[in-house]
Structures are given as C-alpha cells and as structure tokens.
PDB file of N, CA and C in Angstrom:
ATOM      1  N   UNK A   1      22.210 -33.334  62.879  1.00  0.00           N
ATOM      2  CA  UNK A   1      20.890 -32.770  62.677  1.00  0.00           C
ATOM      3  C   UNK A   1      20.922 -31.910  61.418  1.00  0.00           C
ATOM      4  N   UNK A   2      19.883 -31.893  60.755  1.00  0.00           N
ATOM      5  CA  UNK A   2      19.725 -30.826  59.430  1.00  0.00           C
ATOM      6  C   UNK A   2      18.274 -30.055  59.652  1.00  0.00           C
ATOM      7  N   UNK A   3      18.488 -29.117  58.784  1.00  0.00           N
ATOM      8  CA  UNK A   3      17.542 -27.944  58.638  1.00  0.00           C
ATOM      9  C   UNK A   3      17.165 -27.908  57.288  1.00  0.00           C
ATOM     10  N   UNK A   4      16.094 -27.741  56.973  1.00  0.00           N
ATOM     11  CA  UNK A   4      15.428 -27.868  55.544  1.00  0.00           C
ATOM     12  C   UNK A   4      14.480 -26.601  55.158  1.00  0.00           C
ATOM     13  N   UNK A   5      14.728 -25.872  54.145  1.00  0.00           N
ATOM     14  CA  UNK A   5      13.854 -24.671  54.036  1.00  0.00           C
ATOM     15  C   UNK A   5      14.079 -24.414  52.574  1.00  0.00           C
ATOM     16  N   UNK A   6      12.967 -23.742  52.397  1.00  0.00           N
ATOM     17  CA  UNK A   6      12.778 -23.028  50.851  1.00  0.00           C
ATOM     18  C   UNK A   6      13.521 -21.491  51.062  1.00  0.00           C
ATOM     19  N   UNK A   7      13.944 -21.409  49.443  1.00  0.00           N
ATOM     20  CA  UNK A   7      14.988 -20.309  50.112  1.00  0.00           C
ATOM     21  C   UNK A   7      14.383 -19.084  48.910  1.00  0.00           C
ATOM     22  N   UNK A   8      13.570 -17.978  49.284  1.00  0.00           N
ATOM     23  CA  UNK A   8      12.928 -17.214  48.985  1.00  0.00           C
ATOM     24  C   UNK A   8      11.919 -18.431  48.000  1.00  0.00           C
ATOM     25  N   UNK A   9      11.218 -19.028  47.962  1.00  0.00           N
ATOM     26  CA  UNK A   9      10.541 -20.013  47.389  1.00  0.00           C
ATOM     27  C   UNK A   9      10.412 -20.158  45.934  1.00  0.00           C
ATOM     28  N   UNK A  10      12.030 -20.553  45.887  1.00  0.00           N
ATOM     29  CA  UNK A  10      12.351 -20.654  44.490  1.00  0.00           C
ATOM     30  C   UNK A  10      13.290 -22.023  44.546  1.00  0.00           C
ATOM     31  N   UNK A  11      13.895 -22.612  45.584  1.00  0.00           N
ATOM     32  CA  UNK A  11      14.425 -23.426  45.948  1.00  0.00           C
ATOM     33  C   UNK A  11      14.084 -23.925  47.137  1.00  0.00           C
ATOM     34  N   UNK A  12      14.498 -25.552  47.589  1.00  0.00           N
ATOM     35  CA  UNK A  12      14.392 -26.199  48.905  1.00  0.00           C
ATOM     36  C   UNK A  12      15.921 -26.774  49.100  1.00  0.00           C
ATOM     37  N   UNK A  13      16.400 -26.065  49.933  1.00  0.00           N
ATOM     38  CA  UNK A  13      17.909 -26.609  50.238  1.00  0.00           C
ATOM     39  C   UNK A  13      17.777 -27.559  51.940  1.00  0.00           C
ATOM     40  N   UNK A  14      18.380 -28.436  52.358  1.00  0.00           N
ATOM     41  CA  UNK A  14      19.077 -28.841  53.235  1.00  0.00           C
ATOM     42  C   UNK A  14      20.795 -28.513  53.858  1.00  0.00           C
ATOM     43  N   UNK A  15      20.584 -28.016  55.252  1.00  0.00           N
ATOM     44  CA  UNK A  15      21.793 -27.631  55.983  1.00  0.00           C
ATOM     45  C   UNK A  15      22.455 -28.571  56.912  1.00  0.00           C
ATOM     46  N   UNK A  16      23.240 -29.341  56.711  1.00  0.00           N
ATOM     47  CA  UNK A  16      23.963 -30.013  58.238  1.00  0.00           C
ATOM     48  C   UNK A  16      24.069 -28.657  59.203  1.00  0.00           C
ATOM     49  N   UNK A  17      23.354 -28.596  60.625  1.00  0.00           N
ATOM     50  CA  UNK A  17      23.955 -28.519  61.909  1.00  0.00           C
ATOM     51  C   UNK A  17      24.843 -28.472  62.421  1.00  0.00           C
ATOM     52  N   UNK A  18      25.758 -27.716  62.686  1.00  0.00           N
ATOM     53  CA  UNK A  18      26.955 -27.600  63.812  1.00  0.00           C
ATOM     54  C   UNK A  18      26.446 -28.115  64.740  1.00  0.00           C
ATOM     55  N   UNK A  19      27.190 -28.584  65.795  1.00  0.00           N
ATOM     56  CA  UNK A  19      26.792 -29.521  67.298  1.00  0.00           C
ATOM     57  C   UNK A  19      25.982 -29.278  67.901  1.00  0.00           C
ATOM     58  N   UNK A  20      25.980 -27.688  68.086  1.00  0.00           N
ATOM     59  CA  UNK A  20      25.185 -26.890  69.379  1.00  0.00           C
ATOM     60  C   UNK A  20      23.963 -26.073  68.548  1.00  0.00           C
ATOM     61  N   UNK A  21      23.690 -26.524  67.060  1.00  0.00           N
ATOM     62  CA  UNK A  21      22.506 -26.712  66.183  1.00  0.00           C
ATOM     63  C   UNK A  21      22.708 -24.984  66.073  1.00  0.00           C
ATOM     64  N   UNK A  22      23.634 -23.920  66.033  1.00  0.00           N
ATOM     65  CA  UNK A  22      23.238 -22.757  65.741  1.00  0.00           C
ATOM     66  C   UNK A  22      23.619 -22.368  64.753  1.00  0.00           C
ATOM     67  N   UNK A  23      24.121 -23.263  63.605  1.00  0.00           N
ATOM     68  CA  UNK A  23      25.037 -22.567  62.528  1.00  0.00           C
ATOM     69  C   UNK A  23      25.321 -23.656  61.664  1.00  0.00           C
ATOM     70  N   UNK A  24      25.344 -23.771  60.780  1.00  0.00           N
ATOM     71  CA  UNK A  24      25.171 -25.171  59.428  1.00  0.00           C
ATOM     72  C   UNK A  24      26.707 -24.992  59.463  1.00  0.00           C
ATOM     73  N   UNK A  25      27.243 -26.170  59.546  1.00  0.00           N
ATOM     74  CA  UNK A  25      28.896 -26.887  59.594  1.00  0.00           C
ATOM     75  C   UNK A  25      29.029 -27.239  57.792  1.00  0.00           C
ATOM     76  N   UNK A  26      28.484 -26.478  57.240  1.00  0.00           N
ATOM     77  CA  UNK A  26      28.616 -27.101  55.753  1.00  0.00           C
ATOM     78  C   UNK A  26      27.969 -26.029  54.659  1.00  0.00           C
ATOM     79  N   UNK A  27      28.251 -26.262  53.466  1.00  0.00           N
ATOM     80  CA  UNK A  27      27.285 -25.357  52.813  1.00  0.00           C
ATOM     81  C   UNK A  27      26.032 -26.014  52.520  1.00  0.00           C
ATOM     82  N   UNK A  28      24.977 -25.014  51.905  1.00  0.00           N
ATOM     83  CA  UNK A  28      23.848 -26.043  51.918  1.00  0.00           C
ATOM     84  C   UNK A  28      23.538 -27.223  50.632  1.00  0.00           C
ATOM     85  N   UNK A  29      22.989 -28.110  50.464  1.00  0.00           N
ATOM     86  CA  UNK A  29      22.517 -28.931  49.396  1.00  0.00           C
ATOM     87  C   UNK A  29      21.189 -28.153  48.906  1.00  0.00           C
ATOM     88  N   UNK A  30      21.384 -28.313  47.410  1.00  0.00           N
ATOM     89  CA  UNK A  30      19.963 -27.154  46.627  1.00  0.00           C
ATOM     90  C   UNK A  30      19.452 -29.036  46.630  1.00  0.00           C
ATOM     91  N   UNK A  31      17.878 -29.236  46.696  1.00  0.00           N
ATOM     92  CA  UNK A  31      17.327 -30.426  46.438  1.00  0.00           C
ATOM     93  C   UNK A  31      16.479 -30.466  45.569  1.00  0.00           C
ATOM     94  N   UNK A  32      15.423 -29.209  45.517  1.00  0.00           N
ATOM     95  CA  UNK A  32      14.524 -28.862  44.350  1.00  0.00           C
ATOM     96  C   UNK A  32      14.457 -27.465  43.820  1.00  0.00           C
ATOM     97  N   UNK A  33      14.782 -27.644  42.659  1.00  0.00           N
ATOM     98  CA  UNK A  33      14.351 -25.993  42.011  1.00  0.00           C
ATOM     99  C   UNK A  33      13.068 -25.790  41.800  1.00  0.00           C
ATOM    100  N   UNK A  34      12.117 -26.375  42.752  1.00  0.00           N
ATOM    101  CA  UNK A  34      10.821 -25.806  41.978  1.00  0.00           C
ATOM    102  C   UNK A  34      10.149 -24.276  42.904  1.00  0.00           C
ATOM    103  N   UNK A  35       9.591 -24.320  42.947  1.00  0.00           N
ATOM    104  CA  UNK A  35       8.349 -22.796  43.785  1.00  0.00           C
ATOM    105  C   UNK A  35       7.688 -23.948  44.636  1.00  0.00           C
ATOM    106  N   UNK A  36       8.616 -24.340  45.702  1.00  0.00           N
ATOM    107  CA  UNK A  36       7.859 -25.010  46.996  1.00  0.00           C
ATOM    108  C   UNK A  36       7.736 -24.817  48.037  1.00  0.00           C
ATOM    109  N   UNK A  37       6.998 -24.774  49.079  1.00  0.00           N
ATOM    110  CA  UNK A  37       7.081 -24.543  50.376  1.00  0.00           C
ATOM    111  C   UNK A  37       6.777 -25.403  51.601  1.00  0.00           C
ATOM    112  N   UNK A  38       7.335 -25.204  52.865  1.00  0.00           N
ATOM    113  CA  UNK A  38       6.432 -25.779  54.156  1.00  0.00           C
ATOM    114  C   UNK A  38       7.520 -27.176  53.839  1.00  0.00           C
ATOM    115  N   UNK A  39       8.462 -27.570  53.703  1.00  0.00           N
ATOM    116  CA  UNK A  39       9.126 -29.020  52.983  1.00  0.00           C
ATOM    117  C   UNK A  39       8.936 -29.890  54.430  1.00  0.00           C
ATOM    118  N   UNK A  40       8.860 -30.822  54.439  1.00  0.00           N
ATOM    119  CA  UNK A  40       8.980 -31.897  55.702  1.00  0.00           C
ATOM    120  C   UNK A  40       9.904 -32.560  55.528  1.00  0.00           C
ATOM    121  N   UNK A  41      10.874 -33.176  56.131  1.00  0.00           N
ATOM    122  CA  UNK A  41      12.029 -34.412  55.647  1.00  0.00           C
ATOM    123  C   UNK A  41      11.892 -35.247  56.732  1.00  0.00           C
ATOM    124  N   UNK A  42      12.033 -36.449  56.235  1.00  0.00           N
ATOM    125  CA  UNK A  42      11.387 -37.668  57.122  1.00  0.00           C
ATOM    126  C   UNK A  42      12.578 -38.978  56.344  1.00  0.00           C
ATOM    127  N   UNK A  43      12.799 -39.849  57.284  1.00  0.00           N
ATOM    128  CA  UNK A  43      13.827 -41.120  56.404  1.00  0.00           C
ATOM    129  C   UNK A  43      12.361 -42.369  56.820  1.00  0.00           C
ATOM    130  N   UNK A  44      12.212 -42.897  55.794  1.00  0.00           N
ATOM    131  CA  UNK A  44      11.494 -44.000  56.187  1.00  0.00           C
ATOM    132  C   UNK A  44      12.015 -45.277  54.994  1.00  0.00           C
ATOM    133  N   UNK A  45      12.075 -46.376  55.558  1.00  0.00           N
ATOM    134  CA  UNK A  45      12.234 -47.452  54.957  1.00  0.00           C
ATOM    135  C   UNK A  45      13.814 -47.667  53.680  1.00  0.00           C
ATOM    136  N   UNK A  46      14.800 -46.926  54.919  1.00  0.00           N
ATOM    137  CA  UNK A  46      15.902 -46.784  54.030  1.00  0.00           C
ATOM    138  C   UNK A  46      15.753 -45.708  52.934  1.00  0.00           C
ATOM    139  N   UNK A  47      15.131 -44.913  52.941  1.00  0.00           N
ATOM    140  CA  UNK A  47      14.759 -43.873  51.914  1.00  0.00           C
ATOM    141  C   UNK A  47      14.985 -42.539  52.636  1.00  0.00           C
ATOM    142  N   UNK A  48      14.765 -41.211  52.235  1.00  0.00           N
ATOM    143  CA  UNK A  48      14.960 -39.815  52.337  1.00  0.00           C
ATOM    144  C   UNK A  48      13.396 -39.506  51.640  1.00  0.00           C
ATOM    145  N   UNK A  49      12.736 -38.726  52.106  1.00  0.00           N
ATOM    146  CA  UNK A  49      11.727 -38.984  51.828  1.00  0.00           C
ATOM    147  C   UNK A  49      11.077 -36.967  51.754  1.00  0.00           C
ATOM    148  N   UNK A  50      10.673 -36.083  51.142  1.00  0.00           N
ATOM    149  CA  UNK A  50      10.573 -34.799  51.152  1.00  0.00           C
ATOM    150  C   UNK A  50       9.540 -34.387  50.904  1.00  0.00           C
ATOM    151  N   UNK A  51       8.403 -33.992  52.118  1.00  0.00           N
ATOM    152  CA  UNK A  51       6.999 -33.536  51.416  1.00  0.00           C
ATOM    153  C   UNK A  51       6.853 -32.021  51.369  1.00  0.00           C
ATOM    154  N   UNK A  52       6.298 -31.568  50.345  1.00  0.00           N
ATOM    155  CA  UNK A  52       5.868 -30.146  50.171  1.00  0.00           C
ATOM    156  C   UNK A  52       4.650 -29.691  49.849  1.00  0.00           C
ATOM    157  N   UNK A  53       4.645 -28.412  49.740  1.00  0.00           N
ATOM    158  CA  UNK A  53       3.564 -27.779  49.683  1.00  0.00           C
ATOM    159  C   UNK A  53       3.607 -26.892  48.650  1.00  0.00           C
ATOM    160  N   UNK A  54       2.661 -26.860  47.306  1.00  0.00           N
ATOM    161  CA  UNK A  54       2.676 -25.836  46.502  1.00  0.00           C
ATOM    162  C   UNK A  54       3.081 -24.339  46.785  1.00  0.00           C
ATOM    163  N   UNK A  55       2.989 -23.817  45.834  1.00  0.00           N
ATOM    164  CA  UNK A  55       3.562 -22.284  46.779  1.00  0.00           C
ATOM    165  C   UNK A  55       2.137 -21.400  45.842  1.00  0.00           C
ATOM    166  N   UNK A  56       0.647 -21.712  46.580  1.00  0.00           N
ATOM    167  CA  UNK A  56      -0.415 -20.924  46.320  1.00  0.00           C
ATOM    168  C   UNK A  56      -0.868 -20.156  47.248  1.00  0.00           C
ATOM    169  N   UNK A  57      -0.003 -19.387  48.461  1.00  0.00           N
ATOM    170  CA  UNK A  57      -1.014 -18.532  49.508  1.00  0.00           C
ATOM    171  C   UNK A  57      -1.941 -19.326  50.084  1.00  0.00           C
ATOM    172  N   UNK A  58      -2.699 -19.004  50.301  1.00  0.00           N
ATOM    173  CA  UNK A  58      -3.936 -19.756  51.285  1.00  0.00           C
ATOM    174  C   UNK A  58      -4.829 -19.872  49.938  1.00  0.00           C
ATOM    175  N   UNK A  59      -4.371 -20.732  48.883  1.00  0.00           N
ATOM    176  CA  UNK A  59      -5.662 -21.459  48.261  1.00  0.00           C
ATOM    177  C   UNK A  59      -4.725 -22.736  48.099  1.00  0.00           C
ATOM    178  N   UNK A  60      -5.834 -24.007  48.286  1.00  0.00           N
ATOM    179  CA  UNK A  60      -5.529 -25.503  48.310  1.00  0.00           C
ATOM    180  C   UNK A  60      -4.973 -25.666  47.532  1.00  0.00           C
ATOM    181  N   UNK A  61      -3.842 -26.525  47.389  1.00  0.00           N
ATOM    182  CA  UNK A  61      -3.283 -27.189  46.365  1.00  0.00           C
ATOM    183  C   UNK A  61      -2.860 -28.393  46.618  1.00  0.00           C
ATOM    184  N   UNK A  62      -2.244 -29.318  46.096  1.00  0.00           N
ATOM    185  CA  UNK A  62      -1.839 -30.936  45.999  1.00  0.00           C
ATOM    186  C   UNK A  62      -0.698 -30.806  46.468  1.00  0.00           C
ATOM    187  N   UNK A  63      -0.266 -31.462  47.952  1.00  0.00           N
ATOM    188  CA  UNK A  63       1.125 -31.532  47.832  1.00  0.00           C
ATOM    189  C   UNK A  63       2.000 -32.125  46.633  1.00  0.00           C
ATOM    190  N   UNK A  64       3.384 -32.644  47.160  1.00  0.00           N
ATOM    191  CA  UNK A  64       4.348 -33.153  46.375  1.00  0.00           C
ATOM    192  C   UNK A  64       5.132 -34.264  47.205  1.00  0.00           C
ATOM    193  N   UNK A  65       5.699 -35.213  47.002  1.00  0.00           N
ATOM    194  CA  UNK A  65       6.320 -35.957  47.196  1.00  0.00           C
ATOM    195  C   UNK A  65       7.539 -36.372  46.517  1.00  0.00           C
ATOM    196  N   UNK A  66       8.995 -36.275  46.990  1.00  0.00           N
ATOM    197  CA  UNK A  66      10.208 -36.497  46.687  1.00  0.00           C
ATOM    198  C   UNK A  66      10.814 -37.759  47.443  1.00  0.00           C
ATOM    199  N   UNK A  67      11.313 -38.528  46.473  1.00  0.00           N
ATOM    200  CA  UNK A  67      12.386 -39.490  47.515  1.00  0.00           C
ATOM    201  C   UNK A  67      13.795 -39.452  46.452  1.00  0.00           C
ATOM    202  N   UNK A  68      14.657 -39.788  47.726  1.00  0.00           N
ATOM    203  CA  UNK A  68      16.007 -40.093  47.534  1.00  0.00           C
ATOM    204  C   UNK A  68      16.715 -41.520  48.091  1.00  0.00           C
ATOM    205  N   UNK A  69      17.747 -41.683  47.727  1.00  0.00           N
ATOM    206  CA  UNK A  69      18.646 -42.864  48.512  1.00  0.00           C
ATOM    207  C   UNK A  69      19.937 -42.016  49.440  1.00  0.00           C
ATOM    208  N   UNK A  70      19.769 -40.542  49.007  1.00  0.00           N
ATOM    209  CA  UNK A  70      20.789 -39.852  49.863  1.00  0.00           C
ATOM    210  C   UNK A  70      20.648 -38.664  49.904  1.00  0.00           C
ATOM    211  N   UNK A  71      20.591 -37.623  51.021  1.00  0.00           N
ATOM    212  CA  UNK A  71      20.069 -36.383  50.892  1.00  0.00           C
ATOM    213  C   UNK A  71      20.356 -35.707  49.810  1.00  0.00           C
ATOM    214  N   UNK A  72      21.653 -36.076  49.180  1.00  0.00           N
ATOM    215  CA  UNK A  72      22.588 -35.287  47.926  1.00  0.00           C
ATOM    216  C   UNK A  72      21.760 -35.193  46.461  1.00  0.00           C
ATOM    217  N   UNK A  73      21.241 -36.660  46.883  1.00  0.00           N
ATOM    218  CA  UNK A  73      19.998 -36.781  45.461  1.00  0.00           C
ATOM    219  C   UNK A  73      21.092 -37.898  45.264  1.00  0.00           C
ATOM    220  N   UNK A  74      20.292 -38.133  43.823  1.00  0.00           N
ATOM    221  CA  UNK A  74      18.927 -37.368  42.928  1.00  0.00           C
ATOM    222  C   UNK A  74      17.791 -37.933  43.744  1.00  0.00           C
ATOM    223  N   UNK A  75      16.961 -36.263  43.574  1.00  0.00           N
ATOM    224  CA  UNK A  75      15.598 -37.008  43.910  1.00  0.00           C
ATOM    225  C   UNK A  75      14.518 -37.180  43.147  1.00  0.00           C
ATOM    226  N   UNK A  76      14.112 -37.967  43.563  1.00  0.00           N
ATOM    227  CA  UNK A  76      12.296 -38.434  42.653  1.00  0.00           C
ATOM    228  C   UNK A  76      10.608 -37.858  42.383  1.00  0.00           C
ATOM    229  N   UNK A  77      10.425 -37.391  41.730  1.00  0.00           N
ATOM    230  CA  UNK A  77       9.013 -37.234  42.036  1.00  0.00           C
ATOM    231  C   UNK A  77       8.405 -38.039  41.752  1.00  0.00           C
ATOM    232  N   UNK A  78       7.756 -38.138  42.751  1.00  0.00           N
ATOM    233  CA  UNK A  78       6.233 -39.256  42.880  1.00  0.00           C
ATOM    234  C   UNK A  78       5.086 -39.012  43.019  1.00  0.00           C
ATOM    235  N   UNK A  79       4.782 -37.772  43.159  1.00  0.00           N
ATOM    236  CA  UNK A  79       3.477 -37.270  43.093  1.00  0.00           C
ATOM    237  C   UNK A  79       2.927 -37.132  44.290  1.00  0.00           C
ATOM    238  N   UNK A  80       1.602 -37.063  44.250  1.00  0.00           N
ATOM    239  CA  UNK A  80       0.937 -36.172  45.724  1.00  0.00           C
ATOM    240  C   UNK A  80       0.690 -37.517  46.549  1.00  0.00           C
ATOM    241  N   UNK A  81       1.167 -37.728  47.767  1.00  0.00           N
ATOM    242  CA  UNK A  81       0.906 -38.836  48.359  1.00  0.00           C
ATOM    243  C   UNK A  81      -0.681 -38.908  48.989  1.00  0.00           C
ATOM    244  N   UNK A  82      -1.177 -37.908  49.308  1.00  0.00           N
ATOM    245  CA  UNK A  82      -2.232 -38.074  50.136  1.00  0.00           C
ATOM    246  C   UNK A  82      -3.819 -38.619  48.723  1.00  0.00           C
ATOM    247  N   UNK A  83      -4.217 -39.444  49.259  1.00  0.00           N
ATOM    248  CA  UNK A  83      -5.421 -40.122  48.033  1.00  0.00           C
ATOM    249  C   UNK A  83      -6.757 -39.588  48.576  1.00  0.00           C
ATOM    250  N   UNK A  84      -7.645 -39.672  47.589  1.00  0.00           N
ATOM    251  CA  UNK A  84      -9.372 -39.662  48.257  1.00  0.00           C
ATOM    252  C   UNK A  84      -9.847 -40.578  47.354  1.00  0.00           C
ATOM    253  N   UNK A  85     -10.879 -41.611  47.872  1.00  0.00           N
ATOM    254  CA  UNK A  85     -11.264 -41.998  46.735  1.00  0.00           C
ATOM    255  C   UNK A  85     -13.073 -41.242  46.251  1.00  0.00           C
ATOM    256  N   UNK A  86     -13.250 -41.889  45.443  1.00  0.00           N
ATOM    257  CA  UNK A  86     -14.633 -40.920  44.392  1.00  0.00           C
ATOM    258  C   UNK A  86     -15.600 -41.323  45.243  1.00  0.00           C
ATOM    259  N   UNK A  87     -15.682 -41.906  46.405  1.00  0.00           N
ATOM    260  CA  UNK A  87     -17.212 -42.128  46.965  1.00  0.00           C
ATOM    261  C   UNK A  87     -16.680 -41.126  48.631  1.00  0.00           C
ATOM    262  N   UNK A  88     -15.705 -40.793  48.599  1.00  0.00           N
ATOM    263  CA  UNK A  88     -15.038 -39.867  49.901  1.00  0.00           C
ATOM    264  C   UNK A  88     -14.884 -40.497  50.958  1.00  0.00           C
ATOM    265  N   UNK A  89     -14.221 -41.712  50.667  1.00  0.00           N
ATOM    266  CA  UNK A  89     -14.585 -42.868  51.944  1.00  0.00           C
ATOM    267  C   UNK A  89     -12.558 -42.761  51.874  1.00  0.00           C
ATOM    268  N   UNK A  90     -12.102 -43.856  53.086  1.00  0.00           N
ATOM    269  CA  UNK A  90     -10.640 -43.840  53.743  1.00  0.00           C
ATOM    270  C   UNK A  90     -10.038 -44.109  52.324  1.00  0.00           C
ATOM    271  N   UNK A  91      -9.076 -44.448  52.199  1.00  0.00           N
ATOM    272  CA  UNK A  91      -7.682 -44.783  51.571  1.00  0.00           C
ATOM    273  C   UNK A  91      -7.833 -46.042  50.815  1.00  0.00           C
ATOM    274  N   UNK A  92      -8.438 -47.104  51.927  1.00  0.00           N
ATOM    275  CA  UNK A  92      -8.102 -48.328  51.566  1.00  0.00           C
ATOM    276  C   UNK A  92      -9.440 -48.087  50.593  1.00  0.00           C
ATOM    277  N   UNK A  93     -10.339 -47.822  50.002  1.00  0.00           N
ATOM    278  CA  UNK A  93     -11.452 -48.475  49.112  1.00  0.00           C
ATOM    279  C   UNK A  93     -11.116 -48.318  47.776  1.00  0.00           C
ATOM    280  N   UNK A  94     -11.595 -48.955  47.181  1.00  0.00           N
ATOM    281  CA  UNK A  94     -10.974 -49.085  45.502  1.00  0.00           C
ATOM    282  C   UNK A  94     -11.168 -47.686  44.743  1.00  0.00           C
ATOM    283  N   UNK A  95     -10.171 -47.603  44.000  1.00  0.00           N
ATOM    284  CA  UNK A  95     -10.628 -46.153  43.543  1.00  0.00           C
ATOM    285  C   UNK A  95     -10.461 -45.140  43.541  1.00  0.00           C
ATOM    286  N   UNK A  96      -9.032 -44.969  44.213  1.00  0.00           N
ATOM    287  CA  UNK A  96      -8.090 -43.883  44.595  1.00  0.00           C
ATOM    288  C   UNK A  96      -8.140 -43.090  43.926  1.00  0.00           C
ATOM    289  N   UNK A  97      -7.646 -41.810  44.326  1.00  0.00           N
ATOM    290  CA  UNK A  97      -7.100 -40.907  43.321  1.00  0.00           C
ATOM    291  C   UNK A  97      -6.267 -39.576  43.865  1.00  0.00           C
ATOM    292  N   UNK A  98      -5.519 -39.107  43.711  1.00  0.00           N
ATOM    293  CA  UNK A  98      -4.498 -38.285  43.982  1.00  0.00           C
ATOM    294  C   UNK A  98      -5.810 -37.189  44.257  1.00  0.00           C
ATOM    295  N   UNK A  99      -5.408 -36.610  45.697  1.00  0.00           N
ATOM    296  CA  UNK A  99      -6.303 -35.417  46.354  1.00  0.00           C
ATOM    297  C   UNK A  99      -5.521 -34.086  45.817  1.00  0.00           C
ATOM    298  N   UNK A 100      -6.673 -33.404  45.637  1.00  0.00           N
ATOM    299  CA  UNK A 100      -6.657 -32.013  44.703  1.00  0.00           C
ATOM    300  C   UNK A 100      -6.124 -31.382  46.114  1.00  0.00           C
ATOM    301  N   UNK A 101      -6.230 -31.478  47.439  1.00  0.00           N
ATOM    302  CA  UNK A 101      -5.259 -30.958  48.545  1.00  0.00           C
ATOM    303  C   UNK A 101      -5.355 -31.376  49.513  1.00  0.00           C
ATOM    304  N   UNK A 102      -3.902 -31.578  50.394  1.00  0.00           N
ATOM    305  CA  UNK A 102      -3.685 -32.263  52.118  1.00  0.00           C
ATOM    306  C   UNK A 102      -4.894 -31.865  52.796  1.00  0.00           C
ATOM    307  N   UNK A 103      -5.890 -33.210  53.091  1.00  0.00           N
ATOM    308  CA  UNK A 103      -6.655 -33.524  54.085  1.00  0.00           C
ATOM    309  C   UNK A 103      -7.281 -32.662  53.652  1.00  0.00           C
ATOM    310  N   UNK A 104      -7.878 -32.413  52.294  1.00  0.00           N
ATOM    311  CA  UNK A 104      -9.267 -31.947  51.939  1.00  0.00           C
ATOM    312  C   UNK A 104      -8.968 -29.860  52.491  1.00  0.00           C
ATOM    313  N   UNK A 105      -7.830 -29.583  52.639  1.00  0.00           N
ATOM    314  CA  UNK A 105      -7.687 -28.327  53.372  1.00  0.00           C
ATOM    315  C   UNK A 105      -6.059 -27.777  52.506  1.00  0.00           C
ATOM    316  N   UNK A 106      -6.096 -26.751  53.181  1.00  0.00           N
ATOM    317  CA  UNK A 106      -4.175 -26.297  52.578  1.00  0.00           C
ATOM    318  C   UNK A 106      -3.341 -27.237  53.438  1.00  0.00           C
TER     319      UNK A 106
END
C-alpha cells in the first residue's frame, strides 16, 4: 500500500507502507515539484496515473493530470483531464475544451 501527499505544498511525494500501514518501510519518492494539492493516485490501463489540484484556496482552478510507467517516474503532464464543451453539454459533443475547473466547482 502507498500514501501520497503534498509536502508543505511545494512537493507531491509517494510513501510505501509498512504491513500494518503505520509507518512508510522506505523513504519517500519526490514525484512533482510543483505547488499542488489534494493528489489522487489511481493505476489504470497499465499506467500510474496522478490527479491534482492547483494550490488556489477556495478559488476554482483546472486540475492537473500526471502519468507514469512507474511510480519512480518520469512523469508526464497532460493537462487538465476534465473537458466542457462551448454549448455546456456532456463530454462526448464536438468541441471540447479543457475546463477552467473540476465539475464546474473547486
């Protein structure tokens, strides 16, 4: 199991777990130097996959999206995953465009 956190929100490191999950069996991995917060880590489709959250207080901002092939890195930016398109309709209609913030909210 791992633990993922921004560390005074100047970094996002990952911790391996000791067994009984109370104490990281390792030192940590630094993954992003940026000013991020709230990180999610998710593996999908053979990938490492890292979503975040700007670091603006309670005003909206665009997440972020990171992938890897191994927690160690390197990782990728790919930009804000969540879309709207210009008529404010689902995902699928032509016309996407990277949302100014997650689900129209922080």
């Amino acid at each position: 199991a791992y633990r993922v956190q921004d560390v005074e929100h100047k970094a996002v490191v990952i911790l391996r777990l000791s067994a009984d999950f109370l104490n990281a069996s390792a030192a940590p991995v630094s993954v992003l130097h940026e000013r991020r917060e709230a990180p999610c880590l998710f593996r999908w489709a053979g990938r490492y996959h890292l979503l975040t959250s700007g670091l603006t207080w309670w005003n909206p901002n665009p997440a972020a999206l990171h992938v890897a092939d191994s927690l160690r890195g390197p990782w990728t930016h790919v930009g804000n995953p969540f879309l709207q398109s210009p008529a404010g309709g689902g995902p699928e209609q032509r016309g996407e465009r990277a949302a100014a913030t997650s689900f129209h909210s922080q």
